[in-house]
C-alpha atoms as a PDB file:
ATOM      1  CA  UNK A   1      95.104 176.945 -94.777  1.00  0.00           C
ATOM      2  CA  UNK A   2      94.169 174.025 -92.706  1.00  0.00           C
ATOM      3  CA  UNK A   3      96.324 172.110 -90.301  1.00  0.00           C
ATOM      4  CA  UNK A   4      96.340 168.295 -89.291  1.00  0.00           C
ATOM      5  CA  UNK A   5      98.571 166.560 -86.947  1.00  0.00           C
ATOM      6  CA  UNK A   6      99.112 163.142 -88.818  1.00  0.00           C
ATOM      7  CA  UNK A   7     101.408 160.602 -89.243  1.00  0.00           C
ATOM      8  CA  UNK A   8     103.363 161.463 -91.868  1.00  0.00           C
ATOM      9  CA  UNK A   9     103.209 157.923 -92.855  1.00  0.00           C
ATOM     10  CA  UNK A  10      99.393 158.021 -93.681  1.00  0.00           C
ATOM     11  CA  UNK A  11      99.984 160.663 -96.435  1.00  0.00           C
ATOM     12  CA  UNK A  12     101.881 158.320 -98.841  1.00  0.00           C
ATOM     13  CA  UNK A  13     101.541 160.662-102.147  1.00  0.00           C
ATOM     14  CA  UNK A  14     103.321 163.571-100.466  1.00  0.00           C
ATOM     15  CA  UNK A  15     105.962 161.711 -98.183  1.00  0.00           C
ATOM     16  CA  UNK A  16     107.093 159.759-101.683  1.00  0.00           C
ATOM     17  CA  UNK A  17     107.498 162.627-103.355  1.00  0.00           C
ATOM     18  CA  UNK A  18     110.201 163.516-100.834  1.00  0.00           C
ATOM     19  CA  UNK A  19     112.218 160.539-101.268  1.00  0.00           C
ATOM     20  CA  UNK A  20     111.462 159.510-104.612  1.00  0.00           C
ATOM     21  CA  UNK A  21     114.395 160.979-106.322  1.00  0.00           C
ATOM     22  CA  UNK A  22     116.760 158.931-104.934  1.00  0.00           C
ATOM     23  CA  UNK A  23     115.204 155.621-105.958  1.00  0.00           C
ATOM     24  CA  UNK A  24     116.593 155.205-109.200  1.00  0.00           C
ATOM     25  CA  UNK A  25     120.433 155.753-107.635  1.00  0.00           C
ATOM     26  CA  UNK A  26     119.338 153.458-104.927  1.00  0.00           C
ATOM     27  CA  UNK A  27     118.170 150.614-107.088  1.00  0.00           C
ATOM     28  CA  UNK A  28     121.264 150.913-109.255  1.00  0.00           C
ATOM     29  CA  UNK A  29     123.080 150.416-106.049  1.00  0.00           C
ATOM     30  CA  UNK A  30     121.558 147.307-104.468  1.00  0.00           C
ATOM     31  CA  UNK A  31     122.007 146.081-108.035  1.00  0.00           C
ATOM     32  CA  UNK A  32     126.044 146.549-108.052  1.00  0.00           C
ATOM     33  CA  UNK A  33     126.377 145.368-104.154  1.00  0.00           C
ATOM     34  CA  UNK A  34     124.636 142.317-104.389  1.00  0.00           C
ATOM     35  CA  UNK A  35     126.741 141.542-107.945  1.00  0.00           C
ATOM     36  CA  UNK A  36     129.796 142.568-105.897  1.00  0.00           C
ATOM     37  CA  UNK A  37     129.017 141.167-102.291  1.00  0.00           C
ATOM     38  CA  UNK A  38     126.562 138.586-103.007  1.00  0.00           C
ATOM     39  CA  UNK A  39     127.488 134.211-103.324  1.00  0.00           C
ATOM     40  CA  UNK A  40     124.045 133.474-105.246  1.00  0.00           C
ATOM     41  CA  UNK A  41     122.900 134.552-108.894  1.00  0.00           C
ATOM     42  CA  UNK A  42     119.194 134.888-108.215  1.00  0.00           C
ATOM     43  CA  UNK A  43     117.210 137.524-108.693  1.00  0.00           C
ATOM     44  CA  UNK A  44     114.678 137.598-105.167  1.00  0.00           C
ATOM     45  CA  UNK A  45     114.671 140.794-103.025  1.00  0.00           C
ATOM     46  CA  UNK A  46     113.067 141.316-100.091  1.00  0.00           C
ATOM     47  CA  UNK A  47     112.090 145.026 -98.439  1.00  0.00           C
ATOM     48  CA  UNK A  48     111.230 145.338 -94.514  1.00  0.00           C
ATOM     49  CA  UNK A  49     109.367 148.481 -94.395  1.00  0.00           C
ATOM     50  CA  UNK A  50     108.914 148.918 -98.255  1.00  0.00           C
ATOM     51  CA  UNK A  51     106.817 151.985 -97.240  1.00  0.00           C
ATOM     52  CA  UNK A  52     105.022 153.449 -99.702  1.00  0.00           C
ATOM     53  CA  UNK A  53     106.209 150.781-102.760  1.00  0.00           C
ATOM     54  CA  UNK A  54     108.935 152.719-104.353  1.00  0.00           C
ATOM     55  CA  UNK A  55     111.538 150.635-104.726  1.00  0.00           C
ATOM     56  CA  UNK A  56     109.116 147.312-104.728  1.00  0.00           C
ATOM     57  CA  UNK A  57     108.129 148.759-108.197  1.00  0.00           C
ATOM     58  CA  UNK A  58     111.383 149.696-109.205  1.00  0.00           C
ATOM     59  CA  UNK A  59     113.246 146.397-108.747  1.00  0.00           C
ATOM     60  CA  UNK A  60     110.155 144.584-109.881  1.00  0.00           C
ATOM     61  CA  UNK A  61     110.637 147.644-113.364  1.00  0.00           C
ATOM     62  CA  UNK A  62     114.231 145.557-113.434  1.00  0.00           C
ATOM     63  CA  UNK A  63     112.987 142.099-113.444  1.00  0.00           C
ATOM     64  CA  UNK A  64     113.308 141.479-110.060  1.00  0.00           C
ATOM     65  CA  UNK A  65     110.937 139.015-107.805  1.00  0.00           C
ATOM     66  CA  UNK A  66     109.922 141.742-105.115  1.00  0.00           C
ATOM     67  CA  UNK A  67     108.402 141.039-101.860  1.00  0.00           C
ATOM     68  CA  UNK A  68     108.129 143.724 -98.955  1.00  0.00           C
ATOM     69  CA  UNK A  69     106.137 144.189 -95.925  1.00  0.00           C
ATOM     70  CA  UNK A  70     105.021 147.018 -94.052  1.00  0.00           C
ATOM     71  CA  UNK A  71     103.214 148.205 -90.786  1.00  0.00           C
ATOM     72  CA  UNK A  72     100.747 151.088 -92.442  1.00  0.00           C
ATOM     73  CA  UNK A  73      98.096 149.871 -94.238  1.00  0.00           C
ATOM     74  CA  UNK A  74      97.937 153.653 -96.108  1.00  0.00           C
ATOM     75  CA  UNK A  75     101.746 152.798 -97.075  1.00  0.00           C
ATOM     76  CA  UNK A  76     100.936 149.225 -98.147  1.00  0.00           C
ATOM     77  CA  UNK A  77      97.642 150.321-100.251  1.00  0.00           C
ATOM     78  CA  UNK A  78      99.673 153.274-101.880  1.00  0.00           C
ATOM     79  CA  UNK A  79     102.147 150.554-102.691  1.00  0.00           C
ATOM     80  CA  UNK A  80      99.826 148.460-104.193  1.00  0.00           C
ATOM     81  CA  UNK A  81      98.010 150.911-106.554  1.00  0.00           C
ATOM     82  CA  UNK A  82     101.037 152.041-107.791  1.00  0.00           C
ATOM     83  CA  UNK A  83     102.075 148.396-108.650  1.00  0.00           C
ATOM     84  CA  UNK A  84      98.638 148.176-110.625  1.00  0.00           C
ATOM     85  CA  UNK A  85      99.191 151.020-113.047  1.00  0.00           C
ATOM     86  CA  UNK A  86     102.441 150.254-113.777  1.00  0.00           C
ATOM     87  CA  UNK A  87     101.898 146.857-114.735  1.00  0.00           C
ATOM     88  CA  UNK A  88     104.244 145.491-112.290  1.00  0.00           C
ATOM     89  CA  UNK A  89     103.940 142.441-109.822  1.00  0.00           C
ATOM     90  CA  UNK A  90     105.256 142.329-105.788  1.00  0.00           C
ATOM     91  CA  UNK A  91     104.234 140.547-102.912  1.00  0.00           C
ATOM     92  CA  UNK A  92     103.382 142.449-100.330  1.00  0.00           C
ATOM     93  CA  UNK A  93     102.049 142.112 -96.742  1.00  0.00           C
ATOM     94  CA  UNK A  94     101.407 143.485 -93.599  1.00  0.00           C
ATOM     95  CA  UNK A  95     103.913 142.499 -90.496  1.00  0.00           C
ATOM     96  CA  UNK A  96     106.805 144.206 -88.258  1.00  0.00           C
ATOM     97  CA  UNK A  97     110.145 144.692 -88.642  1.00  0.00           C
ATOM     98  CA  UNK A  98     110.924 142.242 -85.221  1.00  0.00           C
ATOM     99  CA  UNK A  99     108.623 139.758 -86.066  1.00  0.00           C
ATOM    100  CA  UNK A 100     108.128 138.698 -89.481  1.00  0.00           C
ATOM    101  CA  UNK A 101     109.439 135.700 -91.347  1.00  0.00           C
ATOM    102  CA  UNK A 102     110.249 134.328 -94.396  1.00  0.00           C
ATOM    103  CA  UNK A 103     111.573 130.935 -95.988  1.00  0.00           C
ATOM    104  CA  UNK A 104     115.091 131.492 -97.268  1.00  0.00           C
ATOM    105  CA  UNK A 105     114.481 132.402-100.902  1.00  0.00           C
ATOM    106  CA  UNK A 106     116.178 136.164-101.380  1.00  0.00           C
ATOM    107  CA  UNK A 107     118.820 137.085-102.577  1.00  0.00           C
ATOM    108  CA  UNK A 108     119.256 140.397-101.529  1.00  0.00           C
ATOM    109  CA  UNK A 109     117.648 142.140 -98.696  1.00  0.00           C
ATOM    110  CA  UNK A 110     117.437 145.701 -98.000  1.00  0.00           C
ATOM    111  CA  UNK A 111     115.928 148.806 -95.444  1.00  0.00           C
ATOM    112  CA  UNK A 112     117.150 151.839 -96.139  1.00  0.00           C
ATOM    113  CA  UNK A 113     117.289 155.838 -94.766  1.00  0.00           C
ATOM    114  CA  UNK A 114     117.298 154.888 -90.957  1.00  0.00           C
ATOM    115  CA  UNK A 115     114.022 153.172 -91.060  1.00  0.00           C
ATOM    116  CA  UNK A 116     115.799 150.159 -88.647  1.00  0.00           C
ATOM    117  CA  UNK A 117     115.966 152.735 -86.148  1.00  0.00           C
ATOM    118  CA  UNK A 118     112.368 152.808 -85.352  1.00  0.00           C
ATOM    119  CA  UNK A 119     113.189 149.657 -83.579  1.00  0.00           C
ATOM    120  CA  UNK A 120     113.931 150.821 -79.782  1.00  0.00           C
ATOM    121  CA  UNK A 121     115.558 148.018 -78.113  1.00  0.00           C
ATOM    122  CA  UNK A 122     118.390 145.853 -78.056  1.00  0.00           C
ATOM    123  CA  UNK A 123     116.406 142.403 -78.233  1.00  0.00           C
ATOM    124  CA  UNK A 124     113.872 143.623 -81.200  1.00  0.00           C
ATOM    125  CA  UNK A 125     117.329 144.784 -83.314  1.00  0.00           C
ATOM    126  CA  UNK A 126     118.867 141.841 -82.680  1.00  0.00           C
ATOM    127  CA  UNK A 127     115.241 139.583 -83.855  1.00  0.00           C
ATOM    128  CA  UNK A 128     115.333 141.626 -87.135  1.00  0.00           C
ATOM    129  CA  UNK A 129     118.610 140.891 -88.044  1.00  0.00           C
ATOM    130  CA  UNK A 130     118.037 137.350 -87.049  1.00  0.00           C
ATOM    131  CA  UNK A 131     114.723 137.349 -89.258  1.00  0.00           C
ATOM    132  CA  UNK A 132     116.492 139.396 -92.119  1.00  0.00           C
ATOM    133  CA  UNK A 133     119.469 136.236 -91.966  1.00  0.00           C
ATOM    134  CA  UNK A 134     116.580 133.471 -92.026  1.00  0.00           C
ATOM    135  CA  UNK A 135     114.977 134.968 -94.948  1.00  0.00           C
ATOM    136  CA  UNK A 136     118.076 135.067 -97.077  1.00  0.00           C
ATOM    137  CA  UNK A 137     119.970 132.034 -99.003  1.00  0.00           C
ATOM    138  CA  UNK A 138     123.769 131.463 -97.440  1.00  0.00           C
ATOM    139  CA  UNK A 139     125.220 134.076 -99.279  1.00  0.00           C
ATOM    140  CA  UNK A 140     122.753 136.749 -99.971  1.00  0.00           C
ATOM    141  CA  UNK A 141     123.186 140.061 -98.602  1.00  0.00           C
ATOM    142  CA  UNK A 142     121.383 142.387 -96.651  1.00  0.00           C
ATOM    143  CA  UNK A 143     121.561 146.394 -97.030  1.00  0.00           C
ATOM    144  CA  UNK A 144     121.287 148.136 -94.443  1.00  0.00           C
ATOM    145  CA  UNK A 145     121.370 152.378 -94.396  1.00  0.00           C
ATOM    146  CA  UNK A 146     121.271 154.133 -90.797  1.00  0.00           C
ATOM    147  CA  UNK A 147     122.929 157.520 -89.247  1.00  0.00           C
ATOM    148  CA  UNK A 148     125.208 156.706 -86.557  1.00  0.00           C
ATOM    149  CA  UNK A 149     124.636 158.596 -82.970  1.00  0.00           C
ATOM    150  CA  UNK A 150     127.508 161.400 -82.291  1.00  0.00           C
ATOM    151  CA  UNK A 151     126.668 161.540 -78.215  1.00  0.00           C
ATOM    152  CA  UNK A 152     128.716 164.930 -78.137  1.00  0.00           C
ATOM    153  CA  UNK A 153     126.777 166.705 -80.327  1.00  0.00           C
ATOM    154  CA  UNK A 154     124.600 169.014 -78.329  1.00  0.00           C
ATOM    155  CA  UNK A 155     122.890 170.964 -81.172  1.00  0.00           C
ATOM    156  CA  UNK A 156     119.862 169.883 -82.766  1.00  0.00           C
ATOM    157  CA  UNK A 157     120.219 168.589 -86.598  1.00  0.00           C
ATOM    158  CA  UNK A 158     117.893 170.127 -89.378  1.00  0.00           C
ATOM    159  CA  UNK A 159     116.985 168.993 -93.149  1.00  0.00           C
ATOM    160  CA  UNK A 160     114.983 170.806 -95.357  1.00  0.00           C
ATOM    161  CA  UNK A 161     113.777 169.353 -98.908  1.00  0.00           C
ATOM    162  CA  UNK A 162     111.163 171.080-101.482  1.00  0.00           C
ATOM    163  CA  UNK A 163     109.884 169.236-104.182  1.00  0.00           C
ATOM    164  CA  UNK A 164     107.777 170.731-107.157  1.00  0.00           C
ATOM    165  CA  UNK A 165     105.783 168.053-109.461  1.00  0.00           C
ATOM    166  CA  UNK A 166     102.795 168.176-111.410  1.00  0.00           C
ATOM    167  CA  UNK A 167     100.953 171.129-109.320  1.00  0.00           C
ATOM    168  CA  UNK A 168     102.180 170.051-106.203  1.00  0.00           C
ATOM    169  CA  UNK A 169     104.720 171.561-103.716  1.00  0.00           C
ATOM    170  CA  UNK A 170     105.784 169.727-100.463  1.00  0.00           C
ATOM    171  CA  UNK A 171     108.048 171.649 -98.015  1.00  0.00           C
ATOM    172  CA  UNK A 172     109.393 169.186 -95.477  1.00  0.00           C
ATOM    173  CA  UNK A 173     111.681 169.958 -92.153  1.00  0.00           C
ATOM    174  CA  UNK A 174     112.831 167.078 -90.382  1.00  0.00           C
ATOM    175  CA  UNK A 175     114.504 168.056 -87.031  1.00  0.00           C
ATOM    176  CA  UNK A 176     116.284 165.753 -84.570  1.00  0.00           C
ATOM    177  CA  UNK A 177     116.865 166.318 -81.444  1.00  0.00           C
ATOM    178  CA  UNK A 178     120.802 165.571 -79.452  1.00  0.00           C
ATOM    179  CA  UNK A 179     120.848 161.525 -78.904  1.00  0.00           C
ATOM    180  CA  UNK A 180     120.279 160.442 -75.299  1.00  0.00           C
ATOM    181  CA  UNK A 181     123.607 158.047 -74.545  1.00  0.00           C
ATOM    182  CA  UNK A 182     121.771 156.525 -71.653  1.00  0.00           C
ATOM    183  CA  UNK A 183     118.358 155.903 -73.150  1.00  0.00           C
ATOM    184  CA  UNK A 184     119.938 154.982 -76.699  1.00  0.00           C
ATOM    185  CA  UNK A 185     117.331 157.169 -78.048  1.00  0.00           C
ATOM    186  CA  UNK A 186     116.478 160.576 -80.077  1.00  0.00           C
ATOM    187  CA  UNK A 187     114.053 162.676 -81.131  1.00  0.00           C
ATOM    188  CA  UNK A 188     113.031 163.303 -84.212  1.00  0.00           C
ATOM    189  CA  UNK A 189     109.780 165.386 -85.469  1.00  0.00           C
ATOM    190  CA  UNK A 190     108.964 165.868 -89.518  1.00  0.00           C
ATOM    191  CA  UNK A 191     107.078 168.944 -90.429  1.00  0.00           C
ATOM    192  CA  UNK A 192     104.919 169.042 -94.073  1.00  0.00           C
ATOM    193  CA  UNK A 193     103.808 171.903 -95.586  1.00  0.00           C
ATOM    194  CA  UNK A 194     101.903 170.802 -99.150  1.00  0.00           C
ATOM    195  CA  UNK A 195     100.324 173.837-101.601  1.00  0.00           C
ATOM    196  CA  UNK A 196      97.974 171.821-103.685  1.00  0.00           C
ATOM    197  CA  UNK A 197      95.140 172.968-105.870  1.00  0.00           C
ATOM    198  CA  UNK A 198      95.035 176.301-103.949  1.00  0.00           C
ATOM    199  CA  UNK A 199      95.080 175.416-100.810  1.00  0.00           C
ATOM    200  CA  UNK A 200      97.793 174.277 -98.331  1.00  0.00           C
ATOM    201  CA  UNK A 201      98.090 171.504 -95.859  1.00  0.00           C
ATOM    202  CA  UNK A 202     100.172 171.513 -92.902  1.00  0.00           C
ATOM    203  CA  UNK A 203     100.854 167.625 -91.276  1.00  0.00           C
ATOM    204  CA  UNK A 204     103.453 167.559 -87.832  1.00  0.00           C
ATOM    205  CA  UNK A 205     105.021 163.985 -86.811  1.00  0.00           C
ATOM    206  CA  UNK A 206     106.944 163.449 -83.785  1.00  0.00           C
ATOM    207  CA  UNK A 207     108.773 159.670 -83.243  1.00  0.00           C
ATOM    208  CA  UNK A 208     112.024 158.906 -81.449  1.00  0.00           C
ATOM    209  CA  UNK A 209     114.612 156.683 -83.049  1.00  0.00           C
ATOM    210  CA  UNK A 210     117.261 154.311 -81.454  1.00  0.00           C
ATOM    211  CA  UNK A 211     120.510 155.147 -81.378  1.00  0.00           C
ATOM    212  CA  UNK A 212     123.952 154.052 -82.133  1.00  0.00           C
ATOM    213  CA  UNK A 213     127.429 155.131 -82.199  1.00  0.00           C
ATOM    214  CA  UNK A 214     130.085 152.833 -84.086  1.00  0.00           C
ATOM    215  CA  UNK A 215     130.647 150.552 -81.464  1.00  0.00           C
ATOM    216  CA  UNK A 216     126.910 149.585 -80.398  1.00  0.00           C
ATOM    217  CA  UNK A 217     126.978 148.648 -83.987  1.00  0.00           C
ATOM    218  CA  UNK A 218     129.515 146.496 -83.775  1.00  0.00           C
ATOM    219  CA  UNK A 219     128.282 145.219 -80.906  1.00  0.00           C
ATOM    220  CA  UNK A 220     124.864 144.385 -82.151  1.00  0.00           C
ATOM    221  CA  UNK A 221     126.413 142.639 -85.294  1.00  0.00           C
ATOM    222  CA  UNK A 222     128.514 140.093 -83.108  1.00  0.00           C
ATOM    223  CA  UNK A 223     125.480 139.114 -81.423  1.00  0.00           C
ATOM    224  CA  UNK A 224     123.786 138.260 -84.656  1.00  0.00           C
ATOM    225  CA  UNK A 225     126.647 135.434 -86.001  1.00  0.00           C
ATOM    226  CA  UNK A 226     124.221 134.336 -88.686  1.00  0.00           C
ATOM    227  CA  UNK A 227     125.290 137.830 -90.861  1.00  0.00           C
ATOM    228  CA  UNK A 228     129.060 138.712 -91.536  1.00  0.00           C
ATOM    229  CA  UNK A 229     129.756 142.839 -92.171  1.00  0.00           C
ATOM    230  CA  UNK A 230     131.617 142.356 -95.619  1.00  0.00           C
ATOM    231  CA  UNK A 231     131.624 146.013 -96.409  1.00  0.00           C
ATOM    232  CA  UNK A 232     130.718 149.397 -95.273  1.00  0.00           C
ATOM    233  CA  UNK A 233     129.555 152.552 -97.302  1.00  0.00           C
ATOM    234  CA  UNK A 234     127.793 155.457 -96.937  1.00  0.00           C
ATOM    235  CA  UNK A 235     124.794 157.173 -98.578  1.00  0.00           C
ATOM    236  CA  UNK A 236     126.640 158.529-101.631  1.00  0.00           C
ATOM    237  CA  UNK A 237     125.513 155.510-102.489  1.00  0.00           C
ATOM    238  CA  UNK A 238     129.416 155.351-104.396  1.00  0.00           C
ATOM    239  CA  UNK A 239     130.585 151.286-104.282  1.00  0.00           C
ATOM    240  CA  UNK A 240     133.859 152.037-105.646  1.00  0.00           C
ATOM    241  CA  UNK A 241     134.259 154.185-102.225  1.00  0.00           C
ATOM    242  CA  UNK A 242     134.166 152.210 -98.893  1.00  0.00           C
ATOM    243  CA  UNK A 243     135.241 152.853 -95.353  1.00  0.00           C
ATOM    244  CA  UNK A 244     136.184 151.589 -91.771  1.00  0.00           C
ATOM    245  CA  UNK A 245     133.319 151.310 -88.913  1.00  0.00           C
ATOM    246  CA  UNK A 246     134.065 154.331 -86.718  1.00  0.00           C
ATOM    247  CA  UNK A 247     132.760 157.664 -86.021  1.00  0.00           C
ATOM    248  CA  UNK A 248     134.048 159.765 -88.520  1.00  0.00           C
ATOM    249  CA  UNK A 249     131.214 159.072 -90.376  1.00  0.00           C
ATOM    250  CA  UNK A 250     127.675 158.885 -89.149  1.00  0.00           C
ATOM    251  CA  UNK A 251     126.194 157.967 -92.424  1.00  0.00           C
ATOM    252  CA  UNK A 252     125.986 154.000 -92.702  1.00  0.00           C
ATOM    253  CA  UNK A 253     125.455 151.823 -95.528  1.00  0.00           C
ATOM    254  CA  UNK A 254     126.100 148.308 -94.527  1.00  0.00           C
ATOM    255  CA  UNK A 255     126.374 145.195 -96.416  1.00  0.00           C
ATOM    256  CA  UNK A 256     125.641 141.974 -94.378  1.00  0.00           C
ATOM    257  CA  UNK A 257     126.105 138.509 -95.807  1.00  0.00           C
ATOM    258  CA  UNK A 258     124.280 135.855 -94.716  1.00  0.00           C
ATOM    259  CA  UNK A 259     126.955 133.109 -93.596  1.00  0.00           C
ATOM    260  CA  UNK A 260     126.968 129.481 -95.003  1.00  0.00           C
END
């Protein structure tokens, strides 16, 4: 048994394997919102964060024009392997969630399972969304999945996945600590444990995330006038299902429009 504390993030293979299962719902999703919510009939999608290229190659599988960015060059080269032996075409580059920019081609934007949240202020959310709005055409849509904050909670949260493929196990524990309401933060660490060709790996990430309740996210969507909230669901990823912006549910799936 051997032990390394790395970012999770630099072990692509095993933290895809994780999420992986959900791509094909996810896909079929941003397909039917952007149909739905959407004012333009092309066929451009843009990922912030794309991660480790799952969904890049999955909307590029469905004839889409796929660009994404992402900070971790291990991501990023995972991403682009996997684009090579399937055949499939994406534009991808390196940049930041605050910072990067586009000319207003997409269609449909999209950042999904809390990823925004790694963003830890008020002016860098606000830059994204601003970014995210200059990168779409007036009228494309921008989906975007985070867990609202419950500031009362006092217990800490726990999710535990384990995924069997091809000789491979990967245990993985994600615990979060109770938000901070003054520091609009949280802690969150992910532990991997990965039995592989007879021998097992065990990886520990800590990172803190940004919080919000209901209203901070209304509040951060007023400041960003350039996006309207059309529609609000949750990770069921269920369009025939959606709901009001409050706390009963922390579980966020918006759909932004760009305006114009």
């Amino acid at each position: 048994m051997s032990f390394q504390a790395l970012d999770w993030y630099d072990t692509p293979h095993y933290y895809d394997l994780i999420f992986d299962e959900d791509t094909l719902t996810e896909a079929t999703f941003l397909e039917a919102a952007q149909a739905r919510y959407g004012k333009t009939r092309g066929r451009q999608v843009l990922e912030p964060a794309c991660g480790s290229g799952r969904l890049v190659v999955e909307m590029a599988r469905r004839g889409w024009k796929a660009s994404g960015f992402d900070l971790s060059r291990p991501m990023l080269d995972y991403a682009r392997e996997r684009l090579k032996q399937t055949g499939h075409s994406a534009r991808l580059r390196e940049d930041s969630l605050e910072s990067f920019s586009y000319a207003p081609r997409f269609d449909l934007a999209h950042c999904l399972v809390s990823t925004f949240k790694y963003v830890l202020d008020e002016e860098g959310a606000r830059a994204h969304l601003r970014a995210v709005a200059a990168a779409l055409k007036p009228g494309g849509i921008y989906v975007l999945g985070f867990h609202l904050s419950d500031y009362d909670n006092t217990s800490r949260a726990r999710e535990r996945w384990v995924v069997k493929r091809a000789g491979t196990e990967v245990t993985c524990n994600i615990q979060s600590w109770p938000p901070e309401r003054r520091k609009r933060r949280e802690r969150v660490r992910s532990r991997l444990v990965v039995k592989e060709a007879g021998r097992e790996l065990r990886s520990e990430t800590e990172w803190w995330f940004r919080t919000y309740d209901a209203a901070q996210a209304k509040k951060l969507f007023r400041a960003v006038p350039e996006l309207e909230l059309v529609a609000l669901h949750d990770f069921t990823y269920d369009l025939e299902w959606t709901r009001e912006l409050d706390d009963s549910q922390l579980d966020s799936l918006f759909i932004l429009r760009r305006r114009g």
